[in-house]
Protein backbone atom coordinates (compact mmCIF):
# COMPACT_ATOMS: atom_id res chain seq x y z
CA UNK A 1 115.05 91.31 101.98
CA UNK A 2 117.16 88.86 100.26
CA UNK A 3 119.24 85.99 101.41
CA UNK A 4 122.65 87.63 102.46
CA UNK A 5 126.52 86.81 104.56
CA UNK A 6 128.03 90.01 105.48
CA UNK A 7 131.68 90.02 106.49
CA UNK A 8 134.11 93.30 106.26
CA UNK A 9 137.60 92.25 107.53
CA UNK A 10 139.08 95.29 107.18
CA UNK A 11 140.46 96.72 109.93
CA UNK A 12 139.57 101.21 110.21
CA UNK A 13 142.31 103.18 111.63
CA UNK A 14 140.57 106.67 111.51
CA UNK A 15 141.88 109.95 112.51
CA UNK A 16 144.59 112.49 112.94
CA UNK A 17 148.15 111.41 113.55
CA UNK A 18 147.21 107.59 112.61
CA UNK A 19 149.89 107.10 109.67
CA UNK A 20 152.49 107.04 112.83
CA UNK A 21 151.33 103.73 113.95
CA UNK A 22 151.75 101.98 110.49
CA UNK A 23 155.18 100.00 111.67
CA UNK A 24 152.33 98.18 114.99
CA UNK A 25 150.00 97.62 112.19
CA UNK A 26 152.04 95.81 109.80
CA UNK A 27 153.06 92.22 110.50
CA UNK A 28 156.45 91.65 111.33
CA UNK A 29 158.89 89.75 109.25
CA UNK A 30 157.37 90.88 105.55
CA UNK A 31 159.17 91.48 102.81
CA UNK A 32 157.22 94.82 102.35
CA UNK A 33 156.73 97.13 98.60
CA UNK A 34 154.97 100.24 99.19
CA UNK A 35 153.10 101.33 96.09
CA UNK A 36 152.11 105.08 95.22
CA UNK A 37 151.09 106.97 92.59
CA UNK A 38 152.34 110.76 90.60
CA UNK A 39 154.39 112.06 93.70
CA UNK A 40 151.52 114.00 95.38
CA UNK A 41 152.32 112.48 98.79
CA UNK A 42 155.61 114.21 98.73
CA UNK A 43 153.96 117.42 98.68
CA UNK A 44 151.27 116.69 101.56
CA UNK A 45 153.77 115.37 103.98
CA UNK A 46 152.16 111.89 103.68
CA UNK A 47 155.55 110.30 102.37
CA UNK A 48 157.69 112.08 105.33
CA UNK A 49 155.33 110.49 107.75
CA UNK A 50 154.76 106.85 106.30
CA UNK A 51 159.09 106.89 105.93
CA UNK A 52 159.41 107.93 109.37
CA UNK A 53 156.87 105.09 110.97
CA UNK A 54 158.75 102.79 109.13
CA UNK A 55 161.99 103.69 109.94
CA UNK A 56 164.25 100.53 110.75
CA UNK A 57 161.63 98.43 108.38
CA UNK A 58 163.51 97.23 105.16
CA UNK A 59 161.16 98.06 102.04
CA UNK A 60 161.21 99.05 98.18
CA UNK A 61 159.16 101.10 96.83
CA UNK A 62 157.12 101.45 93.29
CA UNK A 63 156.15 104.94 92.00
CA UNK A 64 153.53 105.78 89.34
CA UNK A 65 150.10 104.27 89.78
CA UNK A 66 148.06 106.42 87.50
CA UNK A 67 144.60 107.54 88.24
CA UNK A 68 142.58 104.68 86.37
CA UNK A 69 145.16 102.47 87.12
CA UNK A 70 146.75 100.90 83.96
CA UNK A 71 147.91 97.24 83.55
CA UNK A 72 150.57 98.38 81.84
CA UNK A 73 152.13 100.00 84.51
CA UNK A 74 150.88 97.36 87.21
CA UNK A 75 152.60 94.57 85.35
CA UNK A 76 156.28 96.62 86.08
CA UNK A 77 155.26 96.21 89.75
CA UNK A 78 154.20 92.76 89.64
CA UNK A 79 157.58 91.91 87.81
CA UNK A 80 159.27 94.11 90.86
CA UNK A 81 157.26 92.21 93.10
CA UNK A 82 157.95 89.05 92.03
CA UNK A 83 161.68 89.65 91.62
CA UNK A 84 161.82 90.71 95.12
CA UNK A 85 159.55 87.68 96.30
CA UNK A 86 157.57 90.37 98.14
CA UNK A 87 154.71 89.11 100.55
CA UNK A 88 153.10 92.25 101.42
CA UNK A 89 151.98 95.16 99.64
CA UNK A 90 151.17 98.94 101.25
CA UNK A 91 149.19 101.17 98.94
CA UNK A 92 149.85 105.29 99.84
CA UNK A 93 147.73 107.21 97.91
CA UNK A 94 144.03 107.23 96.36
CA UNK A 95 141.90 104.96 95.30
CA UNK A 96 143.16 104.06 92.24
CA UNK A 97 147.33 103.64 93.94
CA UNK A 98 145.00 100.98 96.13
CA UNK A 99 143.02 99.80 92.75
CA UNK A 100 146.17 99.18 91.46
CA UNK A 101 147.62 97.30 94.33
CA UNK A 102 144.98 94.62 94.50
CA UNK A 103 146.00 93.88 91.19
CA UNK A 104 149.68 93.61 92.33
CA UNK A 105 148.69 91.57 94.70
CA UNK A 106 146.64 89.30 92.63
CA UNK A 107 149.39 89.36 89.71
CA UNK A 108 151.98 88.57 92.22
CA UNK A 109 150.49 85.30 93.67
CA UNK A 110 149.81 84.23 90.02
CA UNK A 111 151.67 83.05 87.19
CA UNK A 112 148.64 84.44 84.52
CA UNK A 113 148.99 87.70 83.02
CA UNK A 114 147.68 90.50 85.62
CA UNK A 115 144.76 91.36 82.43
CA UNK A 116 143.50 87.87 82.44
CA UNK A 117 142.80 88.22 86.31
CA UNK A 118 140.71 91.12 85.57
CA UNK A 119 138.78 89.70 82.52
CA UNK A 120 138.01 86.55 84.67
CA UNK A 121 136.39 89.36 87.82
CA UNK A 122 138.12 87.46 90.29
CA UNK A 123 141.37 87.25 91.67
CA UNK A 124 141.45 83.76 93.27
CA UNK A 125 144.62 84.50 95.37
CA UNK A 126 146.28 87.56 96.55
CA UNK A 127 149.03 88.22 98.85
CA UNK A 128 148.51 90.41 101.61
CA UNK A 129 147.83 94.29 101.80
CA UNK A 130 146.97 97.38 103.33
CA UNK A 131 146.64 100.75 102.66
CA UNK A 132 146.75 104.53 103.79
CA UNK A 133 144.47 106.70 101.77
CA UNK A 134 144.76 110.00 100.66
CA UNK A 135 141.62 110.99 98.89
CA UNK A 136 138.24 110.08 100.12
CA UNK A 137 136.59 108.68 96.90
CA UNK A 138 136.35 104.97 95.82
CA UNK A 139 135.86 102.90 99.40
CA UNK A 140 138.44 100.84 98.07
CA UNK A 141 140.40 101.06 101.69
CA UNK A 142 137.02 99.26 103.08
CA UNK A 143 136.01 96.15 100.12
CA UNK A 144 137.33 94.00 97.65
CA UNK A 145 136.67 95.56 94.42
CA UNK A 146 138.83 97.31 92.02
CA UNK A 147 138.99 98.97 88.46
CA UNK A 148 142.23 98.40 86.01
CA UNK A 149 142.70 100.16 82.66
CA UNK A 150 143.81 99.00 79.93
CA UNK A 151 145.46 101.79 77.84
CA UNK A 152 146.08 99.50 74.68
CA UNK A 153 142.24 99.04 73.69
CA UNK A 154 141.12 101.85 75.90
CA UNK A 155 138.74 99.43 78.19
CA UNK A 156 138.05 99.54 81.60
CA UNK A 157 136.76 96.72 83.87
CA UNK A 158 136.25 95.90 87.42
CA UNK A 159 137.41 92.60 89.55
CA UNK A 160 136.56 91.42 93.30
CA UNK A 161 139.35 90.00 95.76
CA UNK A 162 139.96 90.21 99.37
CA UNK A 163 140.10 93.51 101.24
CA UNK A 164 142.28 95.55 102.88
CA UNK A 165 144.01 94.11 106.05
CA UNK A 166 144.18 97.32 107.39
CA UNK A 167 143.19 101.15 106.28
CA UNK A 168 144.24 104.03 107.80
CA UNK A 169 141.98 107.64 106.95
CA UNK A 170 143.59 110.76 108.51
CA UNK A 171 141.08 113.56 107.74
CA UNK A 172 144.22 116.31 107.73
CA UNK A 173 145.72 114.40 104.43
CA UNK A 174 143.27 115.74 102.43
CA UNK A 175 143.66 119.37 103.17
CA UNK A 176 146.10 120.00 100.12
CA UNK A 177 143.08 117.81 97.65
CA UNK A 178 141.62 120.34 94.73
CA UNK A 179 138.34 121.40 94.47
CA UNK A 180 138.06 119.51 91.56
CA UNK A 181 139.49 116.58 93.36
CA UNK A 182 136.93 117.16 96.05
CA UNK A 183 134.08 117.48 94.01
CA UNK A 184 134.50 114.36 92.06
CA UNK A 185 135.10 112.65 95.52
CA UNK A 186 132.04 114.23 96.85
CA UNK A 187 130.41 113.19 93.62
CA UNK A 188 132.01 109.05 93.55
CA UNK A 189 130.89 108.29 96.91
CA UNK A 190 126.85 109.73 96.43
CA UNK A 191 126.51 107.92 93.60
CA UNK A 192 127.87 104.78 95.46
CA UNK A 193 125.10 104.94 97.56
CA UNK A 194 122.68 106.00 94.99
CA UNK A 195 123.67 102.78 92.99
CA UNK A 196 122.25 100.54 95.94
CA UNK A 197 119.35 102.52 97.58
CA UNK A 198 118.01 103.99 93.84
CA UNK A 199 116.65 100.11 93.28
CA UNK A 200 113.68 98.00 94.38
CA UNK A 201 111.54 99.64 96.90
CA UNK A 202 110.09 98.28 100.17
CA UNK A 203 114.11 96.39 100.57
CA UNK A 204 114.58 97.02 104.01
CA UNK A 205 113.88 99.97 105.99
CA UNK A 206 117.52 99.57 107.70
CA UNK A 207 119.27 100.12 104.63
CA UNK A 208 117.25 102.73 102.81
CA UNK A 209 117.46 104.94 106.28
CA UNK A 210 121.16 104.21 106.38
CA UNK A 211 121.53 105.09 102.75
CA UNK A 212 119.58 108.34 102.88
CA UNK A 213 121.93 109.38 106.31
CA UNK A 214 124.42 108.86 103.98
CA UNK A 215 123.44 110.89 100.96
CA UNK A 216 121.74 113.78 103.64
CA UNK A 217 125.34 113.80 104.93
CA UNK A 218 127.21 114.63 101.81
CA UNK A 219 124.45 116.68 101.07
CA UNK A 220 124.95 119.05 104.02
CA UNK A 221 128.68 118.69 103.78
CA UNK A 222 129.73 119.52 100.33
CA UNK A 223 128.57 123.65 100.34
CA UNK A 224 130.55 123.57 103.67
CA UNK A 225 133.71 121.87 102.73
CA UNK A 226 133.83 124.45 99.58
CA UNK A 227 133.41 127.38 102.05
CA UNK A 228 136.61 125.59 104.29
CA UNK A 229 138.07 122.54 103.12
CA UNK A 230 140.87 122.34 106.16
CA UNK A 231 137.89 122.33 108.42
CA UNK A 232 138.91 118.78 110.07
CA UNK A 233 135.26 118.04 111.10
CA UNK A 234 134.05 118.39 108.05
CA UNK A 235 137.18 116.27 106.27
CA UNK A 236 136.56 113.64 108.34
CA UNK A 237 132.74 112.89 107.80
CA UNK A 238 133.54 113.17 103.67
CA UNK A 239 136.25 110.58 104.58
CA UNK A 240 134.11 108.59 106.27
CA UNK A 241 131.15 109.53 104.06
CA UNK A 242 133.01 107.73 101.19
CA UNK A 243 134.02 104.71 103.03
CA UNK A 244 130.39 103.69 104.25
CA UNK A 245 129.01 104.19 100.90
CA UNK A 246 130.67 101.63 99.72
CA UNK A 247 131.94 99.09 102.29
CA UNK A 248 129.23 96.63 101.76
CA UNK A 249 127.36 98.03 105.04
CA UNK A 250 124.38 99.69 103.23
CA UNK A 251 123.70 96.65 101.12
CA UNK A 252 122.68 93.97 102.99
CA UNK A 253 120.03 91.52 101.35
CA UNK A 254 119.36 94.12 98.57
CA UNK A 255 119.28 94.85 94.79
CA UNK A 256 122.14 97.19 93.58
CA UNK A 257 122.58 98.91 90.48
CA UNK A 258 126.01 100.28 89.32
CA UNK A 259 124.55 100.65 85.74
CA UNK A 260 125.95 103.92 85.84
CA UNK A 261 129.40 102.86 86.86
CA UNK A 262 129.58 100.74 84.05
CA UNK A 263 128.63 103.35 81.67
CA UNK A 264 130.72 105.87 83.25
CA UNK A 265 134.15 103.24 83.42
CA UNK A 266 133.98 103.69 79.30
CA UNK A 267 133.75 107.33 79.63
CA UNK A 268 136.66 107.03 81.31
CA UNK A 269 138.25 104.63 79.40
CA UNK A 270 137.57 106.23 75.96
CA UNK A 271 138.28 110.07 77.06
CA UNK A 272 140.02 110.31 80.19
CA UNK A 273 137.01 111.31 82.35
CA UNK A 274 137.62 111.65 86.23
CA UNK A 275 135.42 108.52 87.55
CA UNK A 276 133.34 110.81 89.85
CA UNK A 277 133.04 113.20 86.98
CA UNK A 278 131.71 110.42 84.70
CA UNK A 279 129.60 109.49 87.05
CA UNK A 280 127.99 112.82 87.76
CA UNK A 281 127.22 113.14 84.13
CA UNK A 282 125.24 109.91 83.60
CA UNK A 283 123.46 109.07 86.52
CA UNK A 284 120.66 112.28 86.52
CA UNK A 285 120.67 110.55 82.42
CA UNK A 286 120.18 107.35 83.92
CA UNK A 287 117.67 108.80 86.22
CA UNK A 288 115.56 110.50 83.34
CA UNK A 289 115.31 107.05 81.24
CA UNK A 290 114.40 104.68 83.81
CA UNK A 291 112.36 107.06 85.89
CA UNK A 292 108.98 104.53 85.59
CA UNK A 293 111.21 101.76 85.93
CA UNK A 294 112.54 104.09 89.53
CA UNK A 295 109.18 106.03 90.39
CA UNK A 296 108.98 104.79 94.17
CA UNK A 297 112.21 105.31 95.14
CA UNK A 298 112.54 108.42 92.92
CA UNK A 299 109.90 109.52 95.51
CA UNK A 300 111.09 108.60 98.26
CA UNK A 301 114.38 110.18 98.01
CA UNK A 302 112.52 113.02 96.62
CA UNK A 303 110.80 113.75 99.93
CA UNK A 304 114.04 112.45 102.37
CA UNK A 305 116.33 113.98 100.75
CA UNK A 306 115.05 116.76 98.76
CA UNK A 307 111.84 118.19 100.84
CA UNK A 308 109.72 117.20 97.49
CA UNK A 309 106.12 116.95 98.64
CA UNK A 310 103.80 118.90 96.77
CA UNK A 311 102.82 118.03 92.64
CA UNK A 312 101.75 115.01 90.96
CA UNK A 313 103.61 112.12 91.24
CA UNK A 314 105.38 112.70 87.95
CA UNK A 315 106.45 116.27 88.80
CA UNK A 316 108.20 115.19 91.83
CA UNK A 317 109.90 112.68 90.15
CA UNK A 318 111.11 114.84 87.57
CA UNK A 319 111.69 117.79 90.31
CA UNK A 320 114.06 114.61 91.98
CA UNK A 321 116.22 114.06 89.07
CA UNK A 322 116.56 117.85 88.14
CA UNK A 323 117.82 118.55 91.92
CA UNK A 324 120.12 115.66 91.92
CA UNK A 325 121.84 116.89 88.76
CA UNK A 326 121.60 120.19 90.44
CA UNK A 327 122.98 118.69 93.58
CA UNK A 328 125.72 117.53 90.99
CA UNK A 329 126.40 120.86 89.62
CA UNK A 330 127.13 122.75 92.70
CA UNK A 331 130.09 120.77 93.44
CA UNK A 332 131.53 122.65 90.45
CA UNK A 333 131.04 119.49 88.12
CA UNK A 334 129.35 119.81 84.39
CA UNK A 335 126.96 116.90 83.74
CA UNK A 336 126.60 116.95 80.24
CA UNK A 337 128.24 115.11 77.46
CA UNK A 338 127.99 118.44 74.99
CA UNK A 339 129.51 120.49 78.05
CA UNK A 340 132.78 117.97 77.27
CA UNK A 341 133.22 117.71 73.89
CA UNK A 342 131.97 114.29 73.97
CA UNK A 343 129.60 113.60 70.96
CA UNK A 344 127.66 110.93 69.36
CA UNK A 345 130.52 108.79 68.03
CA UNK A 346 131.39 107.47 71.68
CA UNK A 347 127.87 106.99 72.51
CA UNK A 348 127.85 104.06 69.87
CA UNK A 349 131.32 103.15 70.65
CA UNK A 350 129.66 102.45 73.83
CA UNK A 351 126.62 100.73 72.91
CA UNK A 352 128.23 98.68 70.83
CA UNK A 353 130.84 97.50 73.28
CA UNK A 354 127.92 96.36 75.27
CA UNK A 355 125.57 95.27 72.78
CA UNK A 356 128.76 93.05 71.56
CA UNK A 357 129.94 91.83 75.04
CA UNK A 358 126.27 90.70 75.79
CA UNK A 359 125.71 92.72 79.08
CA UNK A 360 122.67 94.04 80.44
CA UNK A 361 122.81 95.96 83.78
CA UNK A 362 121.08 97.41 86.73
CA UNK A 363 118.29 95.81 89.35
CA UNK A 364 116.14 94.10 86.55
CA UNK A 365 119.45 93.72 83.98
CA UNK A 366 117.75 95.48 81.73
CA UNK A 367 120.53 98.20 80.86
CA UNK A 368 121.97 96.64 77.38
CA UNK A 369 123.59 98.62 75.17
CA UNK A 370 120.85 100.18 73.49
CA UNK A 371 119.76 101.15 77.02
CA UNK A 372 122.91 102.97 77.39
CA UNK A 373 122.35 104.71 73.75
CA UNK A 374 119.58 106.43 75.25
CA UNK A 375 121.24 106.90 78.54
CA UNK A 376 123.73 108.77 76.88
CA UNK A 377 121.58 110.72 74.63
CA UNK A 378 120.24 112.24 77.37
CA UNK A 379 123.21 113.44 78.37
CA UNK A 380 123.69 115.84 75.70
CA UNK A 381 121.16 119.06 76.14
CA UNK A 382 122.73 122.16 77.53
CA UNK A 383 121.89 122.34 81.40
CA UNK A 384 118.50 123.95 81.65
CA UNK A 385 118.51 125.27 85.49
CA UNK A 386 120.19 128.73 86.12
């Protein structure tokens, strides 16, 4: 195990009827903006209770926080912000209304342009902020990362900061999510966790077990939640689920991965792709290419999570990656490039990018961009399993 300092300020407000103690959990005196995204909270009854904890609380409000949060549209709220000399920020909404809003934050307590922050990866000062989530995805409402668009050049990068002060989950706010919502937040928060356990074996025993509860609890969940998503239960370990997958607590002193994030971010980026969609197309790809590279884990997680224990090595490797992309699948999700219209010109749009930009990712930083090429490639055969 590696060198490590592990420190999670955020403060976890969890359960049903939380949103009504947002006015105790904010500071007093702040010159609040809450921050939201297409309207969907005034459908779910989020907005009606967030307005009614902070009744007597002057605010203003910005609407319109896309999913894959543009600068564009963060720089209006920055300006607002600034304007307004706001000092604290309260994100309603997913994890790309919270995305967004450390980028507020960051643009707000800066006099550079909000895209610069991002292309630097680090926001050196924020003001403060907090959030109440809506869809169990990103475990932004628990860390300090985010992901900003830019719609101009259709790119799509990532940039650390501080956390949350506070987070508030209430399982019954997701009750009125899609399926395909679901999925793709079902889909976002396994791969989290596969991007830090799928690594260097023999890590740490404490964080491969507490990765694999992890990943056996989606497992078990997802067929359930399909059958009755307004089961509360249920709600509230996928809530959970996707917080602790990616709130720094399953890798401690560890190698991570997250070459699949960046592959999937220009999916996004160049075609619109849900994040958890993109993510559940290129990781059983990633899998395939780099399976020497992954054997020992690949069999590990094979046997934890799968039952895989009969066959040759290579079969239940290979049986691994096919019931992961199978896993994939029944959430309702395609996983193949072809099955999206997406053909060969983005995968060298891609490679290029990288291959230009001079990155190489994963554990050994050996994904470049002709890495991804074949990454890609293998994303584009019809599914095989019936």
């Amino acid at each position: 195990m590696k060198n490590f300092i592990f420190q999670n300020p955020t403060r976890l407000v969890f359960g049903k009827g939380e949103i009504a103690r947002l006015s105790e959990l904010l500071p007093d005196g702040v010159n609040l903006m809450i921050t939201y995204g297409g309207g969907s909270v005034t459908k779910n009854g989020v907005y009606d209770q967030v307005r009614l904890a902070l009744r007597g609380r002057n605010y203003i409000e910005f609407w319109g926080i896309e999913p894959n949060p543009r600068v564009e549209t963060l720089r209006k709220a920055i300006q607002l912000g600034k304007e307004n000399q706001i000092d604290y920020l309260l994100a309603v909404g997913g994890g790309s209304v919270l995305d967004g809003t450390k980028l507020i934050a960051a643009g707000i307590a800066a006099d550079e342009d909000a895209w610069d922050i991002v292309l630097r990866g680090v926001a050196e000062k924020q003001i403060p902020f907090a959030s109440v989530m809506t869809v169990p995805a990103t475990g932004s409402e628990m860390n300090g990362g985010a992901v900003i668009t830019r719609e101009e050049t259709k790119e799509k990068f990532s940039f650390g900061g501080d956390y949350p002060q506070f987070s508030i989950l209430d399982p019954e706010v997701t009750y009125s999510l899609s399926e395909h919502q679901i999925a793709c937040g079902l889909a976002d928060a396994y791969t989290h966790v596969l991007e830090q356990y799928m690594t260097t074996p023999g890590q740490s025993r404490i964080m491969d077990r507490w990765a694999e509860g992890i990943l056996l609890s989606i497992k078990e969940i997802a067929p359930m939640i399909k059958v009755n998503p307004c089961d509360y239960d249920l709600m509230a370990d996928y809530m959970l689920a996707a917080t602790l997958a990616l709130n720094d607590f399953i890798r401690m002193g560890i190698t991570q991965d997250w070459a699949t994030h960046q592959i999937g971010h220009e999916l996004t980026a160049l075609h619109g792709t849900t994040h958890g969609h993109s993510l559940a197309i290129i990781m059983p790809g990633l899998l395939r290419v780099l399976k020497d590279q992954k054997k020992s884990k690949l069999l590990q997680y094979g046997e934890r999570i799968f039952g895989i224990t009969e066959g040759s090595e290579e079969d239940r490797v290979d049986k691994a990656i096919e019931m992961t992309e199978a896993f994939y699948r029944s959430l309702g999700l395609t996983t193949r490039l072809s099955e999206e219209g997406i053909g060969n010109e983005t995968v060298e749009v891609i490679a290029s990018r990288f291959n230009n930009r001079g990155v190489a990712f994963g554990e050994n930083r050996n994904v470049t961009g002709d890495v991804a090429r074949e990454i890609l490639k293998s994303c584009f055969p019809s599914f095989p399993y019936k």
